[in-house]
C-alpha atoms as a PDB file:
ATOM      1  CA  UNK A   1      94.779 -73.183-168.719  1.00  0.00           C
ATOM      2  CA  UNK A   2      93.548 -75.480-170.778  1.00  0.00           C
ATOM      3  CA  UNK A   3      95.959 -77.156-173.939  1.00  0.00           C
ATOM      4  CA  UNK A   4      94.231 -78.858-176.865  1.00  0.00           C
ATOM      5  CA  UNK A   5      96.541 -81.766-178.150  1.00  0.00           C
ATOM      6  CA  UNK A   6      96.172 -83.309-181.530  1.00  0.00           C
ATOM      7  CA  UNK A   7      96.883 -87.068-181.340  1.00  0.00           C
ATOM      8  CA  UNK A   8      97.502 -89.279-184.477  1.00  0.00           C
ATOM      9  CA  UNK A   9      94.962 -91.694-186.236  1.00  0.00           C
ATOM     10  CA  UNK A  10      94.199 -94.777-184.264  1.00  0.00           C
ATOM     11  CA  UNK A  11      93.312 -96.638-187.367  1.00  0.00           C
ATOM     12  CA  UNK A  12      97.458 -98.054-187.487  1.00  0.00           C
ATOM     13  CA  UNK A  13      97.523 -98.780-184.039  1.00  0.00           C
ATOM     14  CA  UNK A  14      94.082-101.097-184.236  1.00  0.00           C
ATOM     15  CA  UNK A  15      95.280-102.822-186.685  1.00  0.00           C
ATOM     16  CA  UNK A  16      98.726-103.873-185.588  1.00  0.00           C
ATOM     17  CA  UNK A  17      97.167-104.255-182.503  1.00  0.00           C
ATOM     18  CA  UNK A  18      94.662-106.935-183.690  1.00  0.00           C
ATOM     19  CA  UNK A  19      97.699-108.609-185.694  1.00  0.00           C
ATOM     20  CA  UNK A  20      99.843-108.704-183.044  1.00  0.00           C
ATOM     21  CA  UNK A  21      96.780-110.396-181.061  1.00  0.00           C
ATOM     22  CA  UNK A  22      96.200-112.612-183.800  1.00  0.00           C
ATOM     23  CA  UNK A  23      99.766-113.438-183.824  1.00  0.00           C
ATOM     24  CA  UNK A  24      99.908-114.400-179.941  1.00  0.00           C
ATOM     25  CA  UNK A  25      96.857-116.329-180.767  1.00  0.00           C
ATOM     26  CA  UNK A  26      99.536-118.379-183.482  1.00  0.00           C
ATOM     27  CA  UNK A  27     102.222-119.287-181.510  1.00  0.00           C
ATOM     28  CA  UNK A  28     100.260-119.956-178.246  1.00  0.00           C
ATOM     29  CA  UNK A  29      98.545-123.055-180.635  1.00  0.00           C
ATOM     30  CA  UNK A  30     102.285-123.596-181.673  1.00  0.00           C
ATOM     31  CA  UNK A  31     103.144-124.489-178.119  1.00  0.00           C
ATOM     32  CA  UNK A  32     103.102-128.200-178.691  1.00  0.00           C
ATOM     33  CA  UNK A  33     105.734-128.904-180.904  1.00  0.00           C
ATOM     34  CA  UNK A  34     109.494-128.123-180.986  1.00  0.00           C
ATOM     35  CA  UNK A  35     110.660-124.800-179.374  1.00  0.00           C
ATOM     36  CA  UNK A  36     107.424-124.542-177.198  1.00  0.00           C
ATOM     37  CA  UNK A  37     109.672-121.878-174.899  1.00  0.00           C
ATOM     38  CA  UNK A  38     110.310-119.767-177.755  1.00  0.00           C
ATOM     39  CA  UNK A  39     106.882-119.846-178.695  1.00  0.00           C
ATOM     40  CA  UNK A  40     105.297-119.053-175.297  1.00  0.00           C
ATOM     41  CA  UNK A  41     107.680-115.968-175.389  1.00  0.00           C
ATOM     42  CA  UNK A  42     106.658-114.574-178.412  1.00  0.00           C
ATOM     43  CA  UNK A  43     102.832-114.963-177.793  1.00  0.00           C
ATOM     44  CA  UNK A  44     103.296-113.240-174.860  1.00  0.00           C
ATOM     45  CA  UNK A  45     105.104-110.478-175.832  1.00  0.00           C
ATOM     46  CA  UNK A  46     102.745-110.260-179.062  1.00  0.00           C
ATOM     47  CA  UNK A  47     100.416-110.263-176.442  1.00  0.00           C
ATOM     48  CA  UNK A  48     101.444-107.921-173.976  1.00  0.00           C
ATOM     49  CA  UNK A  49     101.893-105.306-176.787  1.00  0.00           C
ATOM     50  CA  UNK A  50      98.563-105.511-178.650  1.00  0.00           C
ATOM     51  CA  UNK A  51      96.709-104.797-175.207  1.00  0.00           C
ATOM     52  CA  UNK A  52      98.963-102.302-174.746  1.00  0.00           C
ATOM     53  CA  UNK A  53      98.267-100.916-178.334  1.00  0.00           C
ATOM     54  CA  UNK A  54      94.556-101.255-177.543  1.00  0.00           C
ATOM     55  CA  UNK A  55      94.372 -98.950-174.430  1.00  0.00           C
ATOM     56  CA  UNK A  56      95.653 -96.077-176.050  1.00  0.00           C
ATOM     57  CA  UNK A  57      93.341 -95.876-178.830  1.00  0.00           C
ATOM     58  CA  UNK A  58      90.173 -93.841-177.732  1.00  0.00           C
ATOM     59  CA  UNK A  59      86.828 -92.768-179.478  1.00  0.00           C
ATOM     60  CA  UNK A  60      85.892 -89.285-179.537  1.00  0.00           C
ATOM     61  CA  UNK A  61      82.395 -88.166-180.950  1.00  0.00           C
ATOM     62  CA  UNK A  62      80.934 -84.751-181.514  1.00  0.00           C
ATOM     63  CA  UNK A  63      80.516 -82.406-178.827  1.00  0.00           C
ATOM     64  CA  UNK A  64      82.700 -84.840-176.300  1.00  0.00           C
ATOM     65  CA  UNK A  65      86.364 -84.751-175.049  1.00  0.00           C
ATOM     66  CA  UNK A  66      88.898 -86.413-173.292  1.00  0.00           C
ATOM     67  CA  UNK A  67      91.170 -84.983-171.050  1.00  0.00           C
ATOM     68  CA  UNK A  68      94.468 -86.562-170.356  1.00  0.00           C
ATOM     69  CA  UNK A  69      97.151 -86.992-167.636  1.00  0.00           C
ATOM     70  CA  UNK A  70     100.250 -88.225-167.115  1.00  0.00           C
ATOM     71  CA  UNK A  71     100.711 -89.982-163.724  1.00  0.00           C
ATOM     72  CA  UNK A  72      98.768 -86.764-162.246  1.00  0.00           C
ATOM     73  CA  UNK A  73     100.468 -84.266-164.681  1.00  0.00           C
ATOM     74  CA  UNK A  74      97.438 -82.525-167.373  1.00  0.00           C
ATOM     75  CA  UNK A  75      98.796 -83.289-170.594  1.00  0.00           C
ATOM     76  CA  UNK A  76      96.510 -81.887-172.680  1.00  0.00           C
ATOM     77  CA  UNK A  77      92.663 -82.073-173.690  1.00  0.00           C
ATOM     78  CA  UNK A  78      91.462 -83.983-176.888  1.00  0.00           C
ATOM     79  CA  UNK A  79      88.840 -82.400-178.819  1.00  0.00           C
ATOM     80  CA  UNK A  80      89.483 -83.270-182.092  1.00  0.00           C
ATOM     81  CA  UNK A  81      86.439 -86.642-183.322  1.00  0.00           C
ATOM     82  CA  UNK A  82      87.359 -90.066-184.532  1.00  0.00           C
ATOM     83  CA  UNK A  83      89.499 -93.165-183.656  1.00  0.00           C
ATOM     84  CA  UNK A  84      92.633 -91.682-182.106  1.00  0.00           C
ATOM     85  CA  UNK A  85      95.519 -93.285-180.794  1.00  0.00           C
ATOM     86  CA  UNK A  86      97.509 -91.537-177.741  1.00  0.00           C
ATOM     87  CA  UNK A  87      99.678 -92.751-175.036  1.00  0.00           C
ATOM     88  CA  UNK A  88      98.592 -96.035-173.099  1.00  0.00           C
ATOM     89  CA  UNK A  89     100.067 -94.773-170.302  1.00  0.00           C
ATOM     90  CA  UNK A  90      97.282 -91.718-170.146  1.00  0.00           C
ATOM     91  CA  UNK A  91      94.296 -91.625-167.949  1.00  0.00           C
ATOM     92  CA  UNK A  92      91.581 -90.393-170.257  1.00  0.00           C
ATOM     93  CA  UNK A  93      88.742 -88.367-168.547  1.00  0.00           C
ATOM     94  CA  UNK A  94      85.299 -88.259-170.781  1.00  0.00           C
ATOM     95  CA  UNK A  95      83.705 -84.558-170.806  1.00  0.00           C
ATOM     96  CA  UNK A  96      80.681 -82.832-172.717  1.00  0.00           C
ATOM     97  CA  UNK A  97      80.500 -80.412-174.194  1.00  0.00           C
ATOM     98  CA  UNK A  98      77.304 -80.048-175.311  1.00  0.00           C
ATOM     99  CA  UNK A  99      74.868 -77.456-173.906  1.00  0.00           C
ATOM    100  CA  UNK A 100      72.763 -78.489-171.234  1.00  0.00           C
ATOM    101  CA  UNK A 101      70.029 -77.194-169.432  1.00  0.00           C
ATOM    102  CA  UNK A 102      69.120 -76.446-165.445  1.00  0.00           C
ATOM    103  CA  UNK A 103      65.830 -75.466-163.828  1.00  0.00           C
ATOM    104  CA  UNK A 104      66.337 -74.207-160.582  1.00  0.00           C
ATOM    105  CA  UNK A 105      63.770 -75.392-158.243  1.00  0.00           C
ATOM    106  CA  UNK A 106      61.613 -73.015-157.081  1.00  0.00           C
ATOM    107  CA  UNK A 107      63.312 -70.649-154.347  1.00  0.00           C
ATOM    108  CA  UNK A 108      61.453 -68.530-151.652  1.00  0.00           C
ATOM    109  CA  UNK A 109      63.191 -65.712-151.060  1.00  0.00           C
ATOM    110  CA  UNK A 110      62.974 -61.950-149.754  1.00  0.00           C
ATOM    111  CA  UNK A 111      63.238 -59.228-152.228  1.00  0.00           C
ATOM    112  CA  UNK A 112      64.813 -56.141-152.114  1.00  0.00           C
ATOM    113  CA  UNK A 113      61.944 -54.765-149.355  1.00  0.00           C
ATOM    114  CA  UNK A 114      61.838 -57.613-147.276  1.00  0.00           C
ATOM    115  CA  UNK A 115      58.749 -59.310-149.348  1.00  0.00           C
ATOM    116  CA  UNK A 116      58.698 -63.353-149.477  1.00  0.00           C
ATOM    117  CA  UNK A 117      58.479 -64.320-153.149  1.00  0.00           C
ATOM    118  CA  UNK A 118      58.935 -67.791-155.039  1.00  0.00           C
ATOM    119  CA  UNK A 119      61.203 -67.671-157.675  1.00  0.00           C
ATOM    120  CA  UNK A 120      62.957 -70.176-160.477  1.00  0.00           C
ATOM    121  CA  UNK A 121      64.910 -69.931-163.509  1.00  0.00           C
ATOM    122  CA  UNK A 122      66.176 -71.641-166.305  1.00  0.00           C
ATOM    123  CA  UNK A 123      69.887 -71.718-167.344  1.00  0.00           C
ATOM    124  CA  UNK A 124      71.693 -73.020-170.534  1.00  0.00           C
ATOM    125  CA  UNK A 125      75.419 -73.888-169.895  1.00  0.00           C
ATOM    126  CA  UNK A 126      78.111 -75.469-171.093  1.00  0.00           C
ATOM    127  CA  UNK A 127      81.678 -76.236-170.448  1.00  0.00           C
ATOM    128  CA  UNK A 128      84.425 -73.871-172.045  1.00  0.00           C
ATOM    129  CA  UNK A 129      87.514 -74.935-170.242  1.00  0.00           C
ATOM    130  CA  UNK A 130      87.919 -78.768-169.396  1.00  0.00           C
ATOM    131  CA  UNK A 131      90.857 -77.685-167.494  1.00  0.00           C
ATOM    132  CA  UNK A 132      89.108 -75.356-164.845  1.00  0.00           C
ATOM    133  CA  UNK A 133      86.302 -77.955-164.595  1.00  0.00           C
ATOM    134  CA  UNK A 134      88.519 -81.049-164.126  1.00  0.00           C
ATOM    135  CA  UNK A 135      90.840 -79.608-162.081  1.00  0.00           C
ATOM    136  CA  UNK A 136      89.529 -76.426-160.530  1.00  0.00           C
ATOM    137  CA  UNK A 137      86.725 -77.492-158.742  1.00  0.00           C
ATOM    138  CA  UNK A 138      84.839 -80.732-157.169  1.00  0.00           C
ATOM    139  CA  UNK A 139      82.137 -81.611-159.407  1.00  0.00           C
ATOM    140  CA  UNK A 140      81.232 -78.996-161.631  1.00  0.00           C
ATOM    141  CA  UNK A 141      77.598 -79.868-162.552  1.00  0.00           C
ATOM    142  CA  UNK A 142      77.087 -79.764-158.342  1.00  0.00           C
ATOM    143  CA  UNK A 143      79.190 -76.919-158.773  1.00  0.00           C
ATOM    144  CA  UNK A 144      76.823 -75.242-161.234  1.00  0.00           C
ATOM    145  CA  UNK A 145      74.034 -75.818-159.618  1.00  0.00           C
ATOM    146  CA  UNK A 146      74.606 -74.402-156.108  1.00  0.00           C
ATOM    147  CA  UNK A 147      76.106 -71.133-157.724  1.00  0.00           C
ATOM    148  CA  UNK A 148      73.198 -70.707-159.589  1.00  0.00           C
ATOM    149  CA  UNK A 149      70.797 -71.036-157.086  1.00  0.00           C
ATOM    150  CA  UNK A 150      73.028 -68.598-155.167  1.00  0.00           C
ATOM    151  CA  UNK A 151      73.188 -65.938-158.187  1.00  0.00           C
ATOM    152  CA  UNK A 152      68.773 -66.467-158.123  1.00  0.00           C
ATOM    153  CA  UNK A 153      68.622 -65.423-154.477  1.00  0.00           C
ATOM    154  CA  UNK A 154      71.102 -62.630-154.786  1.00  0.00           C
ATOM    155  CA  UNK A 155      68.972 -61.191-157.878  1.00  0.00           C
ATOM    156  CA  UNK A 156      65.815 -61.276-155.868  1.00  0.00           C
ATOM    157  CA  UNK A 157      68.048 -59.581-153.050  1.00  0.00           C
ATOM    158  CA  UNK A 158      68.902 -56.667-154.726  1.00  0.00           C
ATOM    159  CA  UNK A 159      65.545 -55.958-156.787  1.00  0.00           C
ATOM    160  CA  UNK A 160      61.897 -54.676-155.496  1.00  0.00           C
ATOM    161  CA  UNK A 161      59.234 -57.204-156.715  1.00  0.00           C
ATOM    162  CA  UNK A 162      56.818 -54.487-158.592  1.00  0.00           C
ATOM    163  CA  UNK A 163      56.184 -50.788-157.384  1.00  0.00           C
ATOM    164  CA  UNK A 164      53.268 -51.499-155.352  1.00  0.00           C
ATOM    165  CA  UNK A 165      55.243 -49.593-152.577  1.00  0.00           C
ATOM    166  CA  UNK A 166      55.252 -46.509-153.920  1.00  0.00           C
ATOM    167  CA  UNK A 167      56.734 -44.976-150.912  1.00  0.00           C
ATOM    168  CA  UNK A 168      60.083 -46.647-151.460  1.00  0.00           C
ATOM    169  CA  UNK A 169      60.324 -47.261-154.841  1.00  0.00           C
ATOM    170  CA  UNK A 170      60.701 -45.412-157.442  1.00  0.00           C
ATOM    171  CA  UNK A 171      59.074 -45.932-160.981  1.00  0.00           C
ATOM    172  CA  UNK A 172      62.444 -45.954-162.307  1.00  0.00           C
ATOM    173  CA  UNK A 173      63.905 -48.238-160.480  1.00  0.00           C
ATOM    174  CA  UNK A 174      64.813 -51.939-161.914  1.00  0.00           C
ATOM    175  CA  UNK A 175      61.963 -54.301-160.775  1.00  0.00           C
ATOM    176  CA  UNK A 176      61.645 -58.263-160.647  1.00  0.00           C
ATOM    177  CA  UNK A 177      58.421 -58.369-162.379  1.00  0.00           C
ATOM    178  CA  UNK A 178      58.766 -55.210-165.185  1.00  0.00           C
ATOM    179  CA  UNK A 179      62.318 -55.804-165.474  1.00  0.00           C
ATOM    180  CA  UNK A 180      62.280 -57.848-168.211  1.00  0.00           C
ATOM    181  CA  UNK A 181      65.287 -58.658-170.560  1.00  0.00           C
ATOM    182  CA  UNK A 182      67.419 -56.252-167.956  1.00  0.00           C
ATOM    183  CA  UNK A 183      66.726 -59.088-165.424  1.00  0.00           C
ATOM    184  CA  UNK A 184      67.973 -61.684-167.411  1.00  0.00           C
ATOM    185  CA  UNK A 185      70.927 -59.637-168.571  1.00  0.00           C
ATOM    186  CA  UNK A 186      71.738 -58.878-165.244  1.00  0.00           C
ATOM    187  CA  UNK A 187      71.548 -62.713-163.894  1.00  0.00           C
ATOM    188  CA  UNK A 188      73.378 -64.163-166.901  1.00  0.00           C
ATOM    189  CA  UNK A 189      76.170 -61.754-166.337  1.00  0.00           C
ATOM    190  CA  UNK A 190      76.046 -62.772-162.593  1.00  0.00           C
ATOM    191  CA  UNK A 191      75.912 -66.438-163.445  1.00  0.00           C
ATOM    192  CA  UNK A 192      79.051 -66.081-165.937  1.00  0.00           C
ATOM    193  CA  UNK A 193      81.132 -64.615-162.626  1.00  0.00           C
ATOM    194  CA  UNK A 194      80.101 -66.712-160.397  1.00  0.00           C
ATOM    195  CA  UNK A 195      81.242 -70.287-162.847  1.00  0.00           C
ATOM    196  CA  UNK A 196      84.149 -68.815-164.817  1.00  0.00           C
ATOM    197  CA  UNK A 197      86.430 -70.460-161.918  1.00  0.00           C
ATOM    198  CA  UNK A 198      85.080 -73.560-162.994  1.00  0.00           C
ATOM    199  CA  UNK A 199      85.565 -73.153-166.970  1.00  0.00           C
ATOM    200  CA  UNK A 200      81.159 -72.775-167.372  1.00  0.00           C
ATOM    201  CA  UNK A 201      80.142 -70.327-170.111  1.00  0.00           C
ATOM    202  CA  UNK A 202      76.098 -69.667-169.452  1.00  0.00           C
ATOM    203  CA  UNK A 203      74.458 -69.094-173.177  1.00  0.00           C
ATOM    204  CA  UNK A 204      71.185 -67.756-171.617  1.00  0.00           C
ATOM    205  CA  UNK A 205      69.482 -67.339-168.001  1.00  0.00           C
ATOM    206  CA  UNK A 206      65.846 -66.546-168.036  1.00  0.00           C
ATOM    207  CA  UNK A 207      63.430 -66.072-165.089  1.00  0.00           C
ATOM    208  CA  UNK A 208      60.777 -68.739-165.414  1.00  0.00           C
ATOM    209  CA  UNK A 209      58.356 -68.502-162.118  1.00  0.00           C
ATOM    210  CA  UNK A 210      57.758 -65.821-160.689  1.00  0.00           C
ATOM    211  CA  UNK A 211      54.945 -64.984-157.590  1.00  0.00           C
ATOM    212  CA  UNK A 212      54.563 -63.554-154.501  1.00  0.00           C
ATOM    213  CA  UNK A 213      54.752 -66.316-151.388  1.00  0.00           C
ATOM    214  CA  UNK A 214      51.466 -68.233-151.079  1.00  0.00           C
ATOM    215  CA  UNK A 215      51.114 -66.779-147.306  1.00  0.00           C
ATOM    216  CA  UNK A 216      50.815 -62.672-148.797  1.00  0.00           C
ATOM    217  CA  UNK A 217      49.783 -63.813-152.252  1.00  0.00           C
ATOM    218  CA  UNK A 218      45.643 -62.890-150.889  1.00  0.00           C
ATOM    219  CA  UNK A 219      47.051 -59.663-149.273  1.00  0.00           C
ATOM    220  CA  UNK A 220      48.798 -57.955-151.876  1.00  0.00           C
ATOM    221  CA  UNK A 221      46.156 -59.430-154.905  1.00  0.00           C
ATOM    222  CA  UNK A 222      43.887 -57.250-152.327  1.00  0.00           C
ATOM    223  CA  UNK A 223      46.297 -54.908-152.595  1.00  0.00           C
ATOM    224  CA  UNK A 224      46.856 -54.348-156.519  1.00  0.00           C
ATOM    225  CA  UNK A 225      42.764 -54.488-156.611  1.00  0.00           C
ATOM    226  CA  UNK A 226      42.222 -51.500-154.242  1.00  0.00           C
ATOM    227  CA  UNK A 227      45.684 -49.651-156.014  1.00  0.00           C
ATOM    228  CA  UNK A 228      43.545 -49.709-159.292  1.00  0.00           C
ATOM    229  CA  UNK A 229      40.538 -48.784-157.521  1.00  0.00           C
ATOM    230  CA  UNK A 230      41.706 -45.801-156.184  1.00  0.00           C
ATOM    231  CA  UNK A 231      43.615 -44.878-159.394  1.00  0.00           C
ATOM    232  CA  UNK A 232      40.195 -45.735-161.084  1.00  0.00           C
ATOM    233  CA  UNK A 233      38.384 -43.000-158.826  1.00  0.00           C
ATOM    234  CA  UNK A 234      40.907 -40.567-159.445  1.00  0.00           C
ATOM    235  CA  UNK A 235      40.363 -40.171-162.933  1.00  0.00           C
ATOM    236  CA  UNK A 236      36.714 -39.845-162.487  1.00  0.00           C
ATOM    237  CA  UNK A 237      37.055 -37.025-160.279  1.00  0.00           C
ATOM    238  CA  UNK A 238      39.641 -35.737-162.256  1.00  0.00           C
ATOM    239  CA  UNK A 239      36.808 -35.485-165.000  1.00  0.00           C
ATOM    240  CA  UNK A 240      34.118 -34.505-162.621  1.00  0.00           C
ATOM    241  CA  UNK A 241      35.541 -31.814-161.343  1.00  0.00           C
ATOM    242  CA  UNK A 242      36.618 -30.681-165.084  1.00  0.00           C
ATOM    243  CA  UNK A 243      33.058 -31.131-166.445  1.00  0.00           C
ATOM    244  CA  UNK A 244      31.473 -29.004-163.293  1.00  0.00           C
ATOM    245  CA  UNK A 245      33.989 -26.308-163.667  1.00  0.00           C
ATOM    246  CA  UNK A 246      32.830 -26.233-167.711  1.00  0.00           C
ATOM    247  CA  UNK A 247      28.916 -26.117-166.480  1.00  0.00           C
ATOM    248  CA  UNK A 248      29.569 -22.939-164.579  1.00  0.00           C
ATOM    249  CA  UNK A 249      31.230 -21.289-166.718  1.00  0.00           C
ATOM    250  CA  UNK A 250      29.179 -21.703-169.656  1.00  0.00           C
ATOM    251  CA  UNK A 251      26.078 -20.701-167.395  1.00  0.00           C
ATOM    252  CA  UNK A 252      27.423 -18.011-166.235  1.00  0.00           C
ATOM    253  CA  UNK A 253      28.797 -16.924-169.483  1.00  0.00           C
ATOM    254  CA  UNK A 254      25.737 -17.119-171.710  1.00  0.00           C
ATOM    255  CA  UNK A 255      23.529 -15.653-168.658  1.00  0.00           C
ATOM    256  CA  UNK A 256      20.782 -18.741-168.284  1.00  0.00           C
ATOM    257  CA  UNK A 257      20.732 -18.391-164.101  1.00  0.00           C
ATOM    258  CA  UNK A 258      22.628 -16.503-161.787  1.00  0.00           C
ATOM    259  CA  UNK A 259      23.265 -18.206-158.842  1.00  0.00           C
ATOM    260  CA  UNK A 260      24.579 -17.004-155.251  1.00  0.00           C
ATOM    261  CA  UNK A 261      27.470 -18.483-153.597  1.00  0.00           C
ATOM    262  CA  UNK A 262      25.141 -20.853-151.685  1.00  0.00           C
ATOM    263  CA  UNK A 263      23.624 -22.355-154.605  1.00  0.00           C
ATOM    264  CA  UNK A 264      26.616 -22.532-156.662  1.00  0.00           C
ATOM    265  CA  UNK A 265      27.865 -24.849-153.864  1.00  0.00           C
ATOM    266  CA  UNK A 266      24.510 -27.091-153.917  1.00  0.00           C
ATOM    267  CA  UNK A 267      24.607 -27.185-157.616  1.00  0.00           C
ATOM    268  CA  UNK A 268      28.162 -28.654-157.630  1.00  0.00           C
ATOM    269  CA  UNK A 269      27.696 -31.081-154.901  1.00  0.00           C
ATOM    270  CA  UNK A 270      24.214 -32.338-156.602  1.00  0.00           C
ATOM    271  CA  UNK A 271      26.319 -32.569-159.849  1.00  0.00           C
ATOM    272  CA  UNK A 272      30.174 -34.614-158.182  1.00  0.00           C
ATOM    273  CA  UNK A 273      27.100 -37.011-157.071  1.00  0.00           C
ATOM    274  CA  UNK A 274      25.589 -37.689-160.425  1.00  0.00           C
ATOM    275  CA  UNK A 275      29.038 -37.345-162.085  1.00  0.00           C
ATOM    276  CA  UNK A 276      31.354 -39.919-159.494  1.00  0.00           C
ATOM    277  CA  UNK A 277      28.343 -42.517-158.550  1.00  0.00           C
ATOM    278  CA  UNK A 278      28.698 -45.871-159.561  1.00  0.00           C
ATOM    279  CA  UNK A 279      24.506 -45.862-159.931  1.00  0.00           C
ATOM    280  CA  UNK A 280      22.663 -43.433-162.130  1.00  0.00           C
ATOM    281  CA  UNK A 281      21.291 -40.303-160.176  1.00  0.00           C
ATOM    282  CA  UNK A 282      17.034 -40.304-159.802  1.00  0.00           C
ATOM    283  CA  UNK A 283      16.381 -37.084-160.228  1.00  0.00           C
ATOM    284  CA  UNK A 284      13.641 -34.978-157.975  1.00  0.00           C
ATOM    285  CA  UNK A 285      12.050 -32.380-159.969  1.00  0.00           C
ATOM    286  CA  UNK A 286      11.421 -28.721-158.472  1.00  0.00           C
ATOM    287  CA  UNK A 287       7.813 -27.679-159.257  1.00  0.00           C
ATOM    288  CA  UNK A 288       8.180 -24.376-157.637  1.00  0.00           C
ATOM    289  CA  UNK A 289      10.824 -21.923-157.808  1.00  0.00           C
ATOM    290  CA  UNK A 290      14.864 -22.426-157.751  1.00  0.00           C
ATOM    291  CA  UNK A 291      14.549 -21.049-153.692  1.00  0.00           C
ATOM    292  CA  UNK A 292      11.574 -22.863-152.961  1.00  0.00           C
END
């Protein structure tokens, strides 16, 4: 798990670290005159320990940290911003943690029924846990990226495209394309599983392309055009069939012609023609009787 440490100021240590540097610089220009031995020694002791000083002071801005170790043993992880002093003896390891966005490329996959489809979305991550993504895996921004592209084709696995097949899907049922904010629930939630082992907290996931493979993408626009035909057509019939019934009734009711069976069944055909034709009717007038 990860441990936040709080080191001291490194404002001390740079400055004794630049005197004791400046005071190596002294006696080294001190070596030719009496005592040159004594000299040497304390310039390079002065010298010795400013360096040393100087490596453990470390610069942490906004949104970055440092994680330490100890001859392989996590110490702790700095988030805390300024000029910090900790021990020399500490390998530092820089991390962000600033959000950062990925754009999956664009994936073809199968959906739910077996359909090829292209799709891509657009993540916003960043690192929670500097321990877990130091330690737990190899490379967590490969890591991140693999997973996500994994969590994109599993989504498109497990969810129809649209309900063009009627037959096995129902109009309840969760779709790719009239999913919406569900969808993007759904792989956020996914994409937070999947990266938690590696200390990555996803802010938002959002579907960004979206289509049917460019090899069906002619078949099923065909498709969609003759679905809204048909469902065009039925409505008109719908009405036909509602405005003919009216007609006969009203006829029949108010006693304008009485018609036999036979005629009843001319006058309706005559009028589902005018009624459901995508040209207007040209009528032939009768000059003789309704028989003849």
């Amino acid at each position: 798990m990860e441990k936040i440490v709080k080191p001291m100021s490194g404002f001390f240590a740079l400055l004794l670290g630049i005197i004791l540097l400046i005071v190596a610089g002294y006696f080294f220009a001190q070596t030719g005159e009496p005592g040159t031995a004594r000299s040497i020694t304390i310039a390079i002791l002065s010298l010795l320990t400013g360096f040393f000083l100087l490596l453990g002071i470390i610069v942490v801005t906004p949104n970055y940290s440092r994680v330490l170790t100890f001859f392989g043993k996590y110490v702790g992880t700095v988030k805390e911003n300024g000029l910090l002093f900790v021990n020399p003896l500490y390998t530092k390891q820089k991390f962000s943690l600033r959000a950062e966005n990925l754009e999956s490329a664009k994936l073809k996959v199968n959906d739910k029924l077996g359909n090829p489809i292209e799709i891509a979305a657009v993540i916003v991550w960043q690192v929670k846990d500097t321990y877990k993504a130091a330690f737990e895996v190899a490379g967590y921004s490969q890591y991140v990226k693999i997973q996500s592209e994994a969590a994109v084709r599993h989504l498109a696995n497990t969810c129809p495209y649209d309900h063009m097949d009627a037959d096995h899907v129902s109009q309840t049922t969760l779709t790719l394309r009239d999913g919406g904010e569900k969808v993007n629930q759904m792989l956020e939630a996914e994409l937070n599983e999947r990266l938690a082992p590696a200390g990555i907290h996803v802010m938002e996931a959002r579907i960004s392309h979206l289509a049917y493979s460019p090899e069906i993408a002619g078949a099923m626009l065909q498709r969609q055009q003759a679905s809204a035909i048909v469902a065009a057509r039925t409505k008109i019939v719908e009405g036909a069939v509602g405005m003919v019934e009216m007609a006969l009734e009203q006829l029949s009711a108010k006693g304008v012609v009485h018609l036999d069976e036979e005629r009843k069944a001319a006058m309706v055909s005559n009028l589902m023609v005018v009624l459901c034709g995508e040209r207007g009717a040209t009528p032939v007038l009768n000059a003789g009787t309704l028989y003849n």
